[in-house]
N, C-alpha and C. Protein backbone atom coordinates (compact mmCIF):
# COMPACT_ATOMS: atom_id res chain seq x y z
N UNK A 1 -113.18 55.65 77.84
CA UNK A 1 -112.70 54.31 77.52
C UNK A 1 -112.45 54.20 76.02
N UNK A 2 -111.61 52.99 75.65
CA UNK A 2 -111.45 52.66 74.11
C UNK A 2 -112.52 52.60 73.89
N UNK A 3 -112.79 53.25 72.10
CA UNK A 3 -113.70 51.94 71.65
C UNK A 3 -113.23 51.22 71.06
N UNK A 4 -114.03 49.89 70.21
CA UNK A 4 -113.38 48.83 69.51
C UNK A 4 -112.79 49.19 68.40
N UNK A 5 -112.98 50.30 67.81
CA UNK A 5 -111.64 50.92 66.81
C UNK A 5 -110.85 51.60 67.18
N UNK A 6 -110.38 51.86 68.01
CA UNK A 6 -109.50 51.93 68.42
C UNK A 6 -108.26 50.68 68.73
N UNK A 7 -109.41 49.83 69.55
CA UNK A 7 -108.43 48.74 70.10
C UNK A 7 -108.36 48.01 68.79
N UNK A 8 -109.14 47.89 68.03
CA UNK A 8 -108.82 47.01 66.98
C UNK A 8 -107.11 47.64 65.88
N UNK A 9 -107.28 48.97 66.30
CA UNK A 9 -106.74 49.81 65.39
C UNK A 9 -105.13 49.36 65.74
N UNK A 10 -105.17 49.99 67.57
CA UNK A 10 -103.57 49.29 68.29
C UNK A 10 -103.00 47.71 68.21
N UNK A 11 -104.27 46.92 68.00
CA UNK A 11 -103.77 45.56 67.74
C UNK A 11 -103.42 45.56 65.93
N UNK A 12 -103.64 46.07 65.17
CA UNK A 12 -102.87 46.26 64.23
C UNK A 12 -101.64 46.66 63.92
N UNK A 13 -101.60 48.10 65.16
CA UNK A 13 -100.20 48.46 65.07
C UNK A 13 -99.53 47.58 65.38
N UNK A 14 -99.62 46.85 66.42
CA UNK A 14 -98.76 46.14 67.42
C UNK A 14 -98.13 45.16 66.05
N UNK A 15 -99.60 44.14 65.68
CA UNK A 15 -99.00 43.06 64.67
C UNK A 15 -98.27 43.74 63.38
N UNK A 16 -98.13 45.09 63.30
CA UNK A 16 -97.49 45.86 62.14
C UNK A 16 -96.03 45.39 62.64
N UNK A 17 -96.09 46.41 63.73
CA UNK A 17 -94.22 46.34 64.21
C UNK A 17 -93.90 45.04 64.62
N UNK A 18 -94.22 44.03 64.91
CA UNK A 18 -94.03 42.11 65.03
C UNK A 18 -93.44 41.94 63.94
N UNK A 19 -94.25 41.96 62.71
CA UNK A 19 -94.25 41.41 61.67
C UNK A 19 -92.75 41.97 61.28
N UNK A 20 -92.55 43.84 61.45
CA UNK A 20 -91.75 44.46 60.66
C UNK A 20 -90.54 43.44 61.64
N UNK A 21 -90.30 43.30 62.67
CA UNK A 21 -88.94 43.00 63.71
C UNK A 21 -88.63 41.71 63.13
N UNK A 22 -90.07 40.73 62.94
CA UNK A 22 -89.43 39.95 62.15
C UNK A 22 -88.69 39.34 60.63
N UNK A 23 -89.25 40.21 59.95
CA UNK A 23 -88.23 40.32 59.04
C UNK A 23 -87.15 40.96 58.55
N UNK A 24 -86.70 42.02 59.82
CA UNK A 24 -85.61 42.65 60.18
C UNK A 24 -84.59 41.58 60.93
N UNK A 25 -85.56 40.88 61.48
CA UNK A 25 -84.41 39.67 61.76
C UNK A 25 -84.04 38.46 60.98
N UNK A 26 -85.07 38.15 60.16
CA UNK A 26 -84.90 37.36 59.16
C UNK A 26 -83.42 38.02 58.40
N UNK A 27 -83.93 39.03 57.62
CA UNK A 27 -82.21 39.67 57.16
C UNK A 27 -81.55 39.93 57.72
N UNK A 28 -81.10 40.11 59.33
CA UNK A 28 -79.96 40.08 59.65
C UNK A 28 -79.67 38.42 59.64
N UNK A 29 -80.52 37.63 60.09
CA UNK A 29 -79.90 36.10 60.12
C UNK A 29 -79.33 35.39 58.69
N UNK A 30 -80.06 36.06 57.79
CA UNK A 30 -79.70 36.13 56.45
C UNK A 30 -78.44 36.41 56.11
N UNK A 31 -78.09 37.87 56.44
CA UNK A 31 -76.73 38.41 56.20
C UNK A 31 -75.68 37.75 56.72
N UNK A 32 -75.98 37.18 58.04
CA UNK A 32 -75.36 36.60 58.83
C UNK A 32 -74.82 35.71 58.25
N UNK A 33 -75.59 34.67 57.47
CA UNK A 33 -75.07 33.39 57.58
C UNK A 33 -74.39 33.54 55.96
N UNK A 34 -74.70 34.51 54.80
CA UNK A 34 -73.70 34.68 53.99
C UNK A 34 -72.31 35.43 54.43
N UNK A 35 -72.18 36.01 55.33
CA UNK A 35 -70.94 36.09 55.84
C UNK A 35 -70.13 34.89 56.43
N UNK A 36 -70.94 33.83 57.05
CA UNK A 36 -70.10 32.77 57.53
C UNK A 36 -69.91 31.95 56.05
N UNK A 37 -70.68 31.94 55.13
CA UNK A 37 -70.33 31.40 53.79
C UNK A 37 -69.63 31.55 53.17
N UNK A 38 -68.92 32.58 52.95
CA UNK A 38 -68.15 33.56 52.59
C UNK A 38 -66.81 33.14 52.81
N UNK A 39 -66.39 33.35 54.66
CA UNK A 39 -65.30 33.21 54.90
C UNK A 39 -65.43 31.60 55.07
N UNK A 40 -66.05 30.85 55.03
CA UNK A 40 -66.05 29.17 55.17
C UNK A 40 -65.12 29.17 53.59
N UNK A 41 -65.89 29.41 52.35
CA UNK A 41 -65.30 29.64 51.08
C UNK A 41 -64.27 29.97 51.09
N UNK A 42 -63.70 30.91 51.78
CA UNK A 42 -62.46 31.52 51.68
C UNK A 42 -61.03 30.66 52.07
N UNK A 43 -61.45 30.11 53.78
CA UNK A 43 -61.01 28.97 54.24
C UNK A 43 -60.65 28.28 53.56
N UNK A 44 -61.70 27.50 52.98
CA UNK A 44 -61.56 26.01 52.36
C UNK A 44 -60.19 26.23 50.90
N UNK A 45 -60.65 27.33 50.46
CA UNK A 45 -59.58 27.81 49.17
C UNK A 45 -58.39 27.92 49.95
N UNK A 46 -58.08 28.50 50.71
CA UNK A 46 -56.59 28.73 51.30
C UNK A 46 -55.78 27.29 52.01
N UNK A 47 -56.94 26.31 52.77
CA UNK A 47 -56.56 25.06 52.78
C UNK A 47 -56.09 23.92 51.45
N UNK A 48 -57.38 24.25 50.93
CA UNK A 48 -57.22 23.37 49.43
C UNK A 48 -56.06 23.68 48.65
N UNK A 49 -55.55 25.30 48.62
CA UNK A 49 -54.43 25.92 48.27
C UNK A 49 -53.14 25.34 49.10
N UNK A 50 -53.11 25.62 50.39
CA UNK A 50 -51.75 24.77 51.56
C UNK A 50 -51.61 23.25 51.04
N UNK A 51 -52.72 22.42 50.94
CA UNK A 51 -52.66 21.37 50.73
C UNK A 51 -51.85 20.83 49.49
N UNK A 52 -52.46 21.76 48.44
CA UNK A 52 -51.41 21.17 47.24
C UNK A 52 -49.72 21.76 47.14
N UNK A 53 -49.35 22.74 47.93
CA UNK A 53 -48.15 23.36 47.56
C UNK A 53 -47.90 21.96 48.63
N UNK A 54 -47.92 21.43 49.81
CA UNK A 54 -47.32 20.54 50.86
C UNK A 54 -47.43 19.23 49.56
N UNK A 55 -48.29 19.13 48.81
CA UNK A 55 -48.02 18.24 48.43
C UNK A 55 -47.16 18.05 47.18
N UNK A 56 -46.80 19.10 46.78
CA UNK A 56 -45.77 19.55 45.98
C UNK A 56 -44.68 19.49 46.32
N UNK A 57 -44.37 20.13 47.76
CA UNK A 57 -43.06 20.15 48.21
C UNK A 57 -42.59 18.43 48.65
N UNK A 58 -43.53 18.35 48.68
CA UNK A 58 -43.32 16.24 49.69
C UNK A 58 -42.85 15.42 48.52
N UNK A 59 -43.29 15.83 46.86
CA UNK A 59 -42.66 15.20 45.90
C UNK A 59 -41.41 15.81 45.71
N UNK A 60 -40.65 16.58 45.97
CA UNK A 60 -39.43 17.65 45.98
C UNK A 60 -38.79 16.74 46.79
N UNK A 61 -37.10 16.95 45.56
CA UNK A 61 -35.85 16.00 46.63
C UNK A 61 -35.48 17.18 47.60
N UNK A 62 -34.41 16.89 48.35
CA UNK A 62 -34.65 17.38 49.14
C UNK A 62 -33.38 18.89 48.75
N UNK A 63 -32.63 18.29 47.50
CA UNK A 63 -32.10 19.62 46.74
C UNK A 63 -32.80 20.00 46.48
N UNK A 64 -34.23 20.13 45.40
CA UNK A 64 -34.67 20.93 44.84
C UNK A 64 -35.34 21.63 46.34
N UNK A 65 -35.59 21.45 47.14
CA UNK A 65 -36.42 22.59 48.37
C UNK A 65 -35.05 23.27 48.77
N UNK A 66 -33.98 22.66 48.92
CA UNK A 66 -33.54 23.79 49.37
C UNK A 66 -33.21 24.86 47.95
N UNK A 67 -33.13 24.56 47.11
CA UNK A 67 -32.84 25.73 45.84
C UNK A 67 -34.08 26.95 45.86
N UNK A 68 -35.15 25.77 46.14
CA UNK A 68 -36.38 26.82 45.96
C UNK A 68 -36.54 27.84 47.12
N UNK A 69 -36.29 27.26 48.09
CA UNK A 69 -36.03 28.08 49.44
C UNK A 69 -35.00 29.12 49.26
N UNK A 70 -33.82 28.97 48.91
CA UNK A 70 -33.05 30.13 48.41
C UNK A 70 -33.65 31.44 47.67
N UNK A 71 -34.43 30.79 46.27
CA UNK A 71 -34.74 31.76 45.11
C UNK A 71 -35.84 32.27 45.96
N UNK A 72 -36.61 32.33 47.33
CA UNK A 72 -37.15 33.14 47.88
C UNK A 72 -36.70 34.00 48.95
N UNK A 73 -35.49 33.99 48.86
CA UNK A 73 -34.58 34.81 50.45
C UNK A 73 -34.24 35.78 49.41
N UNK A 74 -34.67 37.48 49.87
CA UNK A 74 -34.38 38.71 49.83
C UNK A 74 -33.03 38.74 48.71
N UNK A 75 -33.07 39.58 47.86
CA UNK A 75 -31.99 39.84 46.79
C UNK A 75 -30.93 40.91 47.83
N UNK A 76 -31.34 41.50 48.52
CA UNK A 76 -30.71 42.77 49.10
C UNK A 76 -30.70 41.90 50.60
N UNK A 77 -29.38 42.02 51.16
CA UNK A 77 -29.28 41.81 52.92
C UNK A 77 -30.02 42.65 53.85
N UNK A 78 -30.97 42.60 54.64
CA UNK A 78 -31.73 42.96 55.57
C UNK A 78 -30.47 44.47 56.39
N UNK A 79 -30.96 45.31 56.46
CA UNK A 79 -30.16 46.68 57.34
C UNK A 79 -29.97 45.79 58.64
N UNK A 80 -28.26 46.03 59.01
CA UNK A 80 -27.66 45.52 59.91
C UNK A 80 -28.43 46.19 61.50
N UNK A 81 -28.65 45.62 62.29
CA UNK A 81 -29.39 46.72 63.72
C UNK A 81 -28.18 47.12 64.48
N UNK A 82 -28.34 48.35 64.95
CA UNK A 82 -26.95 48.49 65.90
C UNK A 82 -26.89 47.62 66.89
N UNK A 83 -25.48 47.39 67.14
CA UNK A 83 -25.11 46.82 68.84
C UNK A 83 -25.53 46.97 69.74
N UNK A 84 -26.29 48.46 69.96
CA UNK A 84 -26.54 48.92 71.26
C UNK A 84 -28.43 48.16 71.61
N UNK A 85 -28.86 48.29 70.37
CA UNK A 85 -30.37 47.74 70.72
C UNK A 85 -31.33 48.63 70.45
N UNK A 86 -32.57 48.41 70.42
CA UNK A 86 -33.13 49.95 69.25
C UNK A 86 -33.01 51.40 70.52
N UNK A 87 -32.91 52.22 69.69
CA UNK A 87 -33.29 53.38 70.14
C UNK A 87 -34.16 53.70 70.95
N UNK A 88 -33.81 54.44 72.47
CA UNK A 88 -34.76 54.41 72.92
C UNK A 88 -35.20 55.81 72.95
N UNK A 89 -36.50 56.47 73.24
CA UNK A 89 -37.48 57.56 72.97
C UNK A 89 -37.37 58.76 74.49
């Protein structure tokens, strides 16, 4: 049979590896939630960013959008596609 050092010894281990799982989960919940911080941050910049160009363009007559819309269409014409339809393999 055990003796009591023994059993005392396995109830140590046991509360060893508890303890360790839980703060293996603590840092993953950790990591976790600076990753959702992260891209929340990221979000909010790319909205806060959409928001002011819309509100840029909404003060724009309606010449100046189309000029600006121009000075962003390709300097070079896009390669014509053949007639037939792409190539097939």
């Amino acid at each position: 049979m055990f003796d009591w050092a023994k059993i005392i010894l396995i109830a140590l281990q046991l509360i060893n590896k508890w303890m360790d799982w839980a703060q293996e989960r603590k840092l993953i919940n950790q990591g976790r939630d600076e990753a959702i911080a992260e891209q929340l941050r990221e979000l909010f910049r790319k909205t806060s960013h959409a928001k002011k160009v819309i509100a840029d363009v909404e003060k724009m007559s309606n010449d100046e959008v189309d000029s600006a819309l121009v000075a962003l269409e390709p300097v070079d014409p896009p390669a014509p596609v053949p007639s037939g339809g792409p190539a097939k393999l």
